[in-house]
PDB file of N, CA and C in Angstrom:
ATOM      1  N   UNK A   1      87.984  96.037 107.874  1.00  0.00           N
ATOM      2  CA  UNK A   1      89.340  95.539 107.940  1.00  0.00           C
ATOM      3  C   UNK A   1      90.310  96.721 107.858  1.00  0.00           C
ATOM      4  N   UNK A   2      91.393  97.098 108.550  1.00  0.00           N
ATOM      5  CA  UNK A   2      92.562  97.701 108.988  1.00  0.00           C
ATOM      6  C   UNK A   2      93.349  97.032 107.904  1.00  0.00           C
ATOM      7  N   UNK A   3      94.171  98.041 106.841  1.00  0.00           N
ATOM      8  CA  UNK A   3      95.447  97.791 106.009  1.00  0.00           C
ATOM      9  C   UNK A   3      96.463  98.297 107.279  1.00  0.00           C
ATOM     10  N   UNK A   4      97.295  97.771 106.990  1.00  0.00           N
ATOM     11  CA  UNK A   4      98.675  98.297 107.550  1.00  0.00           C
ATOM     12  C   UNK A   4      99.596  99.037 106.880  1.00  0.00           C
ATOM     13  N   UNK A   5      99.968  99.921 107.424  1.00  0.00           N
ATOM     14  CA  UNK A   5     100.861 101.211 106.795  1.00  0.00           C
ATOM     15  C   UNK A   5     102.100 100.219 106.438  1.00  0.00           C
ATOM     16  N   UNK A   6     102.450 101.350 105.555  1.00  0.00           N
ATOM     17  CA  UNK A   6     104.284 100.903 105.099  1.00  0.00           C
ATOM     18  C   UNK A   6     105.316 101.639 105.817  1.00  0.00           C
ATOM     19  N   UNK A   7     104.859 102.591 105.972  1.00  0.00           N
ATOM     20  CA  UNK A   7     106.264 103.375 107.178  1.00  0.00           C
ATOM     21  C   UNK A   7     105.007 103.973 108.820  1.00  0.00           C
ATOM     22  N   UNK A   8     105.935 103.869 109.503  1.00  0.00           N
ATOM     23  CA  UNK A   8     106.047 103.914 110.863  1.00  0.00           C
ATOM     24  C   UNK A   8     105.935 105.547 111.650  1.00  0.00           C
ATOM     25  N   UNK A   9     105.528 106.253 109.900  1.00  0.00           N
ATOM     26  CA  UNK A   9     105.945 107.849 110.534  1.00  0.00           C
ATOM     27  C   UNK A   9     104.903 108.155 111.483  1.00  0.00           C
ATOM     28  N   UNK A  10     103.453 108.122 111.182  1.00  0.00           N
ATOM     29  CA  UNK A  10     102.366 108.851 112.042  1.00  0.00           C
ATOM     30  C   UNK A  10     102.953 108.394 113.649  1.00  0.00           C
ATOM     31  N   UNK A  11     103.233 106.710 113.926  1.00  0.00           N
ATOM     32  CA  UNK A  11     104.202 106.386 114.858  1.00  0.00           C
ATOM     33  C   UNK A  11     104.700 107.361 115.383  1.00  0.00           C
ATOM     34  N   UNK A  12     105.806 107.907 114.811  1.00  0.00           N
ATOM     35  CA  UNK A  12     106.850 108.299 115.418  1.00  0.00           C
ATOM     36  C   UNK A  12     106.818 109.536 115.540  1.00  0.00           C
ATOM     37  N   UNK A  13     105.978 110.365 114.856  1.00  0.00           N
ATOM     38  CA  UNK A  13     105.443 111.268 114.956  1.00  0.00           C
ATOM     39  C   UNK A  13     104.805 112.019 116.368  1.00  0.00           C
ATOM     40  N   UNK A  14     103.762 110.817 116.423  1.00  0.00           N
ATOM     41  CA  UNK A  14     103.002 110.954 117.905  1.00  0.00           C
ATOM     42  C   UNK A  14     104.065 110.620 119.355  1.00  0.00           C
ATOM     43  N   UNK A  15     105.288 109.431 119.285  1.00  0.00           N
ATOM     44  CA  UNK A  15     105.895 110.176 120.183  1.00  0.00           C
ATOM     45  C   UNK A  15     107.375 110.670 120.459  1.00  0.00           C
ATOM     46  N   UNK A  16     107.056 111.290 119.152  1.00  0.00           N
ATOM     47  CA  UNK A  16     108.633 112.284 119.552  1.00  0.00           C
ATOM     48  C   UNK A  16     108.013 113.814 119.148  1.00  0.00           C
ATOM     49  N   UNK A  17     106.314 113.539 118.971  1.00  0.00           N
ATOM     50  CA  UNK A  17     105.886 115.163 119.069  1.00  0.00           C
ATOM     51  C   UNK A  17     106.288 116.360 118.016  1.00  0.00           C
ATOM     52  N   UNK A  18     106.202 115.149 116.853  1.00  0.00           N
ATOM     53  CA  UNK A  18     106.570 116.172 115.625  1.00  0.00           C
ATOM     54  C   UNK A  18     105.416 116.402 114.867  1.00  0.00           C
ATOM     55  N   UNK A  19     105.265 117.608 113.964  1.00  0.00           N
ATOM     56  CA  UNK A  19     104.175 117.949 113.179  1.00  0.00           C
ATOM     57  C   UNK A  19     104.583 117.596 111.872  1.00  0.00           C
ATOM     58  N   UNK A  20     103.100 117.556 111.119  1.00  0.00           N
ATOM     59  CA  UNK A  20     103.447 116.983 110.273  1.00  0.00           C
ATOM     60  C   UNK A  20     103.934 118.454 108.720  1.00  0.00           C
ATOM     61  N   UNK A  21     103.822 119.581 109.383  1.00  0.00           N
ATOM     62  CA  UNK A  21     104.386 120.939 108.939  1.00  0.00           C
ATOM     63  C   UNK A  21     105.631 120.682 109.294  1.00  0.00           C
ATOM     64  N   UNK A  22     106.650 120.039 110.378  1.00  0.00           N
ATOM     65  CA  UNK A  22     107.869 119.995 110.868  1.00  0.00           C
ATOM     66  C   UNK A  22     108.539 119.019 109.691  1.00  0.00           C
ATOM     67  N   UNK A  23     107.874 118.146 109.307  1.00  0.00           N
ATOM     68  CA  UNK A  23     108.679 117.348 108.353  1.00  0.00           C
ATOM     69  C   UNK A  23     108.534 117.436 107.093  1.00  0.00           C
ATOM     70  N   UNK A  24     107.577 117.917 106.892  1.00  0.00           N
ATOM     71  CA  UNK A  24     106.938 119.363 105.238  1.00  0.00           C
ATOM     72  C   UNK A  24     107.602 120.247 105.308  1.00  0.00           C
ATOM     73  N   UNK A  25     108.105 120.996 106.241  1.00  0.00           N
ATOM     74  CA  UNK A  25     109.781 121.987 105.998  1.00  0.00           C
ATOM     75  C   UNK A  25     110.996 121.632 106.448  1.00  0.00           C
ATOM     76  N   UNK A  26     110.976 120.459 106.993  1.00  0.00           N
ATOM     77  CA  UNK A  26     112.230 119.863 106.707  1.00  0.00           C
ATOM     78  C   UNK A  26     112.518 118.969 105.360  1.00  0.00           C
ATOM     79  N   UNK A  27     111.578 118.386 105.216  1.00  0.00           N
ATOM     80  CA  UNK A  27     112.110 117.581 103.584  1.00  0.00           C
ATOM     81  C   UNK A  27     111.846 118.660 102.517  1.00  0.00           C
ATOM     82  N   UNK A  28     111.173 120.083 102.428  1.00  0.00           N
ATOM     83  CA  UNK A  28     110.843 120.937 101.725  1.00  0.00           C
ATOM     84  C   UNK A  28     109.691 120.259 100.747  1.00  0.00           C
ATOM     85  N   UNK A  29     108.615 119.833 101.204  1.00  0.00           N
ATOM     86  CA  UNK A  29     107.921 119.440 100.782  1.00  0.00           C
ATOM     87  C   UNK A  29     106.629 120.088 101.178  1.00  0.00           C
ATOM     88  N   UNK A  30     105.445 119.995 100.106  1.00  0.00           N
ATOM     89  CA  UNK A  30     104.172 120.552 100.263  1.00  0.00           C
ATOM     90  C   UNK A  30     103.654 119.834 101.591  1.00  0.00           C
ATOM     91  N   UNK A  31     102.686 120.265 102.516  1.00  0.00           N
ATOM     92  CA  UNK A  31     102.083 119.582 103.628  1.00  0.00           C
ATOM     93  C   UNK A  31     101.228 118.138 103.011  1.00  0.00           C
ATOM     94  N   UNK A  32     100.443 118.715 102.088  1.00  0.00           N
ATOM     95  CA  UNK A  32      99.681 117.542 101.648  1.00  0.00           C
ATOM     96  C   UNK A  32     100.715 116.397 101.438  1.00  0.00           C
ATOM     97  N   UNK A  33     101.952 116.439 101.276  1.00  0.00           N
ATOM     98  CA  UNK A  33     102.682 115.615 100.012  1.00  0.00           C
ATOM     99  C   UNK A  33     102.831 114.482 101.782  1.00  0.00           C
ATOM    100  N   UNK A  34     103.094 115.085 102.555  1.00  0.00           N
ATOM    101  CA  UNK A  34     103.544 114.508 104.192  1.00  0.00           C
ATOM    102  C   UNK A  34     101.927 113.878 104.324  1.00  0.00           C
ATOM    103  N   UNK A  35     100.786 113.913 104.174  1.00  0.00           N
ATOM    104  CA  UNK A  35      99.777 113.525 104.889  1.00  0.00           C
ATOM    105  C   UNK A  35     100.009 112.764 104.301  1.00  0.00           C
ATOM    106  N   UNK A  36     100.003 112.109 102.868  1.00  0.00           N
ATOM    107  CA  UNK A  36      99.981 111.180 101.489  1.00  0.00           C
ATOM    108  C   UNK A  36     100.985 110.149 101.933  1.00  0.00           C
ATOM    109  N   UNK A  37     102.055 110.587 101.999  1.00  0.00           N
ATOM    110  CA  UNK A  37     103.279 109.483 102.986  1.00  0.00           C
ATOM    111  C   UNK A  37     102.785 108.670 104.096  1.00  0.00           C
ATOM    112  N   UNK A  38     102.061 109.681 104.984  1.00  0.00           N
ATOM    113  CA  UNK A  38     101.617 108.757 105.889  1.00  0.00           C
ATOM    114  C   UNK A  38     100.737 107.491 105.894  1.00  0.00           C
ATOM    115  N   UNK A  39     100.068 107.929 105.038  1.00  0.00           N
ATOM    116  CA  UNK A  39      98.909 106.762 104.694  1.00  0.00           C
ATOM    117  C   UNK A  39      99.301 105.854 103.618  1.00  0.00           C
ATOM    118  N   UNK A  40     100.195 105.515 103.164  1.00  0.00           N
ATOM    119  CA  UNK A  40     100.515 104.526 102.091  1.00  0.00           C
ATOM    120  C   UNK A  40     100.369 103.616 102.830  1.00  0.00           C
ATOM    121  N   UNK A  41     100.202 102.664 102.223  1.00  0.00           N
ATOM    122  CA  UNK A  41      99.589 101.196 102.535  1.00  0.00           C
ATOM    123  C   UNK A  41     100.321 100.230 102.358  1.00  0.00           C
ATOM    124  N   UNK A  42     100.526  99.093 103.249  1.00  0.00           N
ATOM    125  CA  UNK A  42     102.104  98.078 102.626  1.00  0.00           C
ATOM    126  C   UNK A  42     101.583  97.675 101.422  1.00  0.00           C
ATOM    127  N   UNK A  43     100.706  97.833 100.939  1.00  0.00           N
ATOM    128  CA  UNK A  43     100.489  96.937  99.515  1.00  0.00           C
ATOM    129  C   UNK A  43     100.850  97.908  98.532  1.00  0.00           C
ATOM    130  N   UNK A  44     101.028  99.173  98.292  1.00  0.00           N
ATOM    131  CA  UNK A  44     100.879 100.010  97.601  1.00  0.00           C
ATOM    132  C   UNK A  44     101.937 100.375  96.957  1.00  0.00           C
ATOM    133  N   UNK A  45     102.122 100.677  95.946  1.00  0.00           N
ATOM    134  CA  UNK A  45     103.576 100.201  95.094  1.00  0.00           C
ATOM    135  C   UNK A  45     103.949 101.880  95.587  1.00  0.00           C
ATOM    136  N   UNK A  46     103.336 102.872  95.468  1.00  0.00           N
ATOM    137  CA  UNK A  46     103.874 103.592  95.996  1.00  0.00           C
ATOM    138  C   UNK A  46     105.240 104.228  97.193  1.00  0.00           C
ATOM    139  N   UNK A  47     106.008 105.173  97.358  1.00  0.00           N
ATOM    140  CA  UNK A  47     106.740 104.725  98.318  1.00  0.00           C
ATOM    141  C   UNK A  47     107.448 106.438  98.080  1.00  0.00           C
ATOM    142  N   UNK A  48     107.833 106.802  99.497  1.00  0.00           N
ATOM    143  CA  UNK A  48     108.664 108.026  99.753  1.00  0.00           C
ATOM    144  C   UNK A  48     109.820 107.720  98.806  1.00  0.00           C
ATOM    145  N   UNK A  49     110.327 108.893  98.153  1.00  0.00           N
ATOM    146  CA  UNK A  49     111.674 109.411  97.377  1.00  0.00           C
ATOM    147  C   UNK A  49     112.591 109.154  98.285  1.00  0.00           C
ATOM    148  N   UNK A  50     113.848 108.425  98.134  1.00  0.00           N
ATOM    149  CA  UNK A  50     115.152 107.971  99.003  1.00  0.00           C
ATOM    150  C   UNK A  50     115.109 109.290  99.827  1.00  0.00           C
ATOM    151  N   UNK A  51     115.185 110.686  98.746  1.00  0.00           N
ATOM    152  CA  UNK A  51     116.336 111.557  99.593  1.00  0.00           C
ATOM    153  C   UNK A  51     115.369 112.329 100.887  1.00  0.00           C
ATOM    154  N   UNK A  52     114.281 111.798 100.572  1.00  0.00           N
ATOM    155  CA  UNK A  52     113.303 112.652 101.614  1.00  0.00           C
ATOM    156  C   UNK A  52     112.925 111.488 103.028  1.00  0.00           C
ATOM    157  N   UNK A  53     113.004 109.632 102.265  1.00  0.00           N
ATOM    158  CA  UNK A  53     113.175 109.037 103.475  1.00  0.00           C
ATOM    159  C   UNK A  53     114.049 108.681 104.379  1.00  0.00           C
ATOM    160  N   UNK A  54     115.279 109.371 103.693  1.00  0.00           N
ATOM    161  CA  UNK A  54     116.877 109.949 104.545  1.00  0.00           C
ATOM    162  C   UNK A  54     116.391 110.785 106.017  1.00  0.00           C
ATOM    163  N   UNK A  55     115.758 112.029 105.122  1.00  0.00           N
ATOM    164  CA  UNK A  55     115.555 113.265 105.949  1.00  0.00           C
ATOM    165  C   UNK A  55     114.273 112.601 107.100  1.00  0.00           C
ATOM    166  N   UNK A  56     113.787 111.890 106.660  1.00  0.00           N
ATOM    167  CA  UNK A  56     112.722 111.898 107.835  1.00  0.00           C
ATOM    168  C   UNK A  56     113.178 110.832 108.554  1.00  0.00           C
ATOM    169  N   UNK A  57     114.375 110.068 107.938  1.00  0.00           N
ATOM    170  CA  UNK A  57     115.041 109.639 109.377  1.00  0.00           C
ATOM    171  C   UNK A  57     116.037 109.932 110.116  1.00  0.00           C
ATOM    172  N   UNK A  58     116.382 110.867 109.789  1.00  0.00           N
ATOM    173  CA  UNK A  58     117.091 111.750 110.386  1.00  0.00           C
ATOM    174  C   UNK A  58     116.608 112.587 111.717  1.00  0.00           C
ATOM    175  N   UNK A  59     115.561 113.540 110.778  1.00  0.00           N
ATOM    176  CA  UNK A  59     114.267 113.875 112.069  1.00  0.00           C
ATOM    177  C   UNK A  59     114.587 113.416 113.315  1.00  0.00           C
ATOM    178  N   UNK A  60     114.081 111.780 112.949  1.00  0.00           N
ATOM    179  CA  UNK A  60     113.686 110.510 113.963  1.00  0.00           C
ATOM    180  C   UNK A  60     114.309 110.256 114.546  1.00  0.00           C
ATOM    181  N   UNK A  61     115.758 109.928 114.258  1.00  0.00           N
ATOM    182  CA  UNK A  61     117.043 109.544 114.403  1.00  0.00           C
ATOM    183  C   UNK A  61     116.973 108.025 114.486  1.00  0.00           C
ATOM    184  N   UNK A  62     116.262 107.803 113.722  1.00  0.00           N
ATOM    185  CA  UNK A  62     116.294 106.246 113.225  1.00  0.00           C
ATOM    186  C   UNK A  62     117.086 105.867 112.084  1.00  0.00           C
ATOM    187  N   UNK A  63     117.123 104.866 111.288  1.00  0.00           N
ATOM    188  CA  UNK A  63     117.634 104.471 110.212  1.00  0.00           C
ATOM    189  C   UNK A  63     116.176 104.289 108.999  1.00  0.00           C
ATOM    190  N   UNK A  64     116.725 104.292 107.919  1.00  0.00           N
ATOM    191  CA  UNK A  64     115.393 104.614 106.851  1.00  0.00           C
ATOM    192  C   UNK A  64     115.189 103.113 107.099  1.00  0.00           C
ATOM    193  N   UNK A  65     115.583 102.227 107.685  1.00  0.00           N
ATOM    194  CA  UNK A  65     114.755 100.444 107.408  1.00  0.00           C
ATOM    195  C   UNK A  65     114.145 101.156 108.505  1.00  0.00           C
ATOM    196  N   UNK A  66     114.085 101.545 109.681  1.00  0.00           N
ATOM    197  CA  UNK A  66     113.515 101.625 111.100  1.00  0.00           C
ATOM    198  C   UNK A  66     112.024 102.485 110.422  1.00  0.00           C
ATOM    199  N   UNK A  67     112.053 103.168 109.247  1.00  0.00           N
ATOM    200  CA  UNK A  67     110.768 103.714 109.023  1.00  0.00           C
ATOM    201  C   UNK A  67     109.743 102.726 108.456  1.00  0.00           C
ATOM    202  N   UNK A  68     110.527 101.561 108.022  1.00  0.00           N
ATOM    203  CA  UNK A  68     109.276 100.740 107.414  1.00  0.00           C
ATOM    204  C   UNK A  68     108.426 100.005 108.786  1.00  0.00           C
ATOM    205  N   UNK A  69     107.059  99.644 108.538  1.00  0.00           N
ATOM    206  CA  UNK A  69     106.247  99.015 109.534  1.00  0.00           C
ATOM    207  C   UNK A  69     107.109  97.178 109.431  1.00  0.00           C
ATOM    208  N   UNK A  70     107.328  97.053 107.982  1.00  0.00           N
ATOM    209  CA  UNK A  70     107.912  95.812 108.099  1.00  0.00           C
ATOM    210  C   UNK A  70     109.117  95.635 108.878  1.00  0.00           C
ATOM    211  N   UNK A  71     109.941  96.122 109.141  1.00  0.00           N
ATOM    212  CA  UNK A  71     111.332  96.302 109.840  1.00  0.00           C
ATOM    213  C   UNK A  71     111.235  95.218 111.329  1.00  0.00           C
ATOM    214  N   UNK A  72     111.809  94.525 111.513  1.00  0.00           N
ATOM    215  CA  UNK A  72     112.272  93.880 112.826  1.00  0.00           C
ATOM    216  C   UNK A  72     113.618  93.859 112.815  1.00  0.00           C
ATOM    217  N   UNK A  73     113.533  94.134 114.722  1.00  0.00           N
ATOM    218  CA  UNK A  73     114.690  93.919 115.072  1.00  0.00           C
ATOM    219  C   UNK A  73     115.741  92.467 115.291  1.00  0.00           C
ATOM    220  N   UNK A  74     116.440  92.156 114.711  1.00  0.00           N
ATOM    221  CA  UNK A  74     117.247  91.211 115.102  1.00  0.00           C
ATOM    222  C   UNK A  74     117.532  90.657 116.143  1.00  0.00           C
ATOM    223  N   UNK A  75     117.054  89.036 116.305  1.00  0.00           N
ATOM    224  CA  UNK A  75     117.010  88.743 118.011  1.00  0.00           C
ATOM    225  C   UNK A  75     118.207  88.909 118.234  1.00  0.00           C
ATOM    226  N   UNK A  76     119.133  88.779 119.740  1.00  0.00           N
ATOM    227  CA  UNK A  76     120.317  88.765 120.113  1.00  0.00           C
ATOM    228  C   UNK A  76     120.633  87.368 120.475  1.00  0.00           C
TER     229      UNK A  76
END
C-alpha cells in the first residue's frame, strides 16, 4: 500500500527542475532536512516550519496551501 505525501514538493520539483540542494540553500537548510520534508506522510503530525514553507513556495511560485497534496482547486 502507497501512503500519500502531505506536500506536493518532490511534484514540483520534478517539473520545474529544481534540486533538492536548490531548496537546502534556499531555505538554508541541511540537505537531509529537504529529503525528510519530502517524504512526510499526510498522516504524520509532522510538518515543514511556516518560514521555510513560505520559501519553498516562493521557489514554486505557488501559494503555501498549493504545497499541500490535500489542496483543491475551487470549482468556478
Amino acid at each position: 500500500m502507497c501512503n500519500k505525501l502531505k506536500y506536493r514538493i518532490k511534484e514540483l520539483m520534478r517539473v520545474n527542475k529544481i534540486t533538492y540542494m536548490d531548496i537546502a540553500t534556499k531555505c538554508q537548510v541541511h540537505l537531509m532536512t529537504v529529503y525528510k520534508w519530502v517524504k512526510i506522510d499526510e498522516n504524520d503530525t509532522t510538518s515543514i516550519p511556516s518560514d521555510s514553507l513560505k520559501k519553498i513556495a516562493e521557489i514554486f511560485n505557488v501559494t503555501m496551501e498549493e504545497l499541500y497534496t490535500m489542496y483543491e482547486v475551487p470549482a468556478n
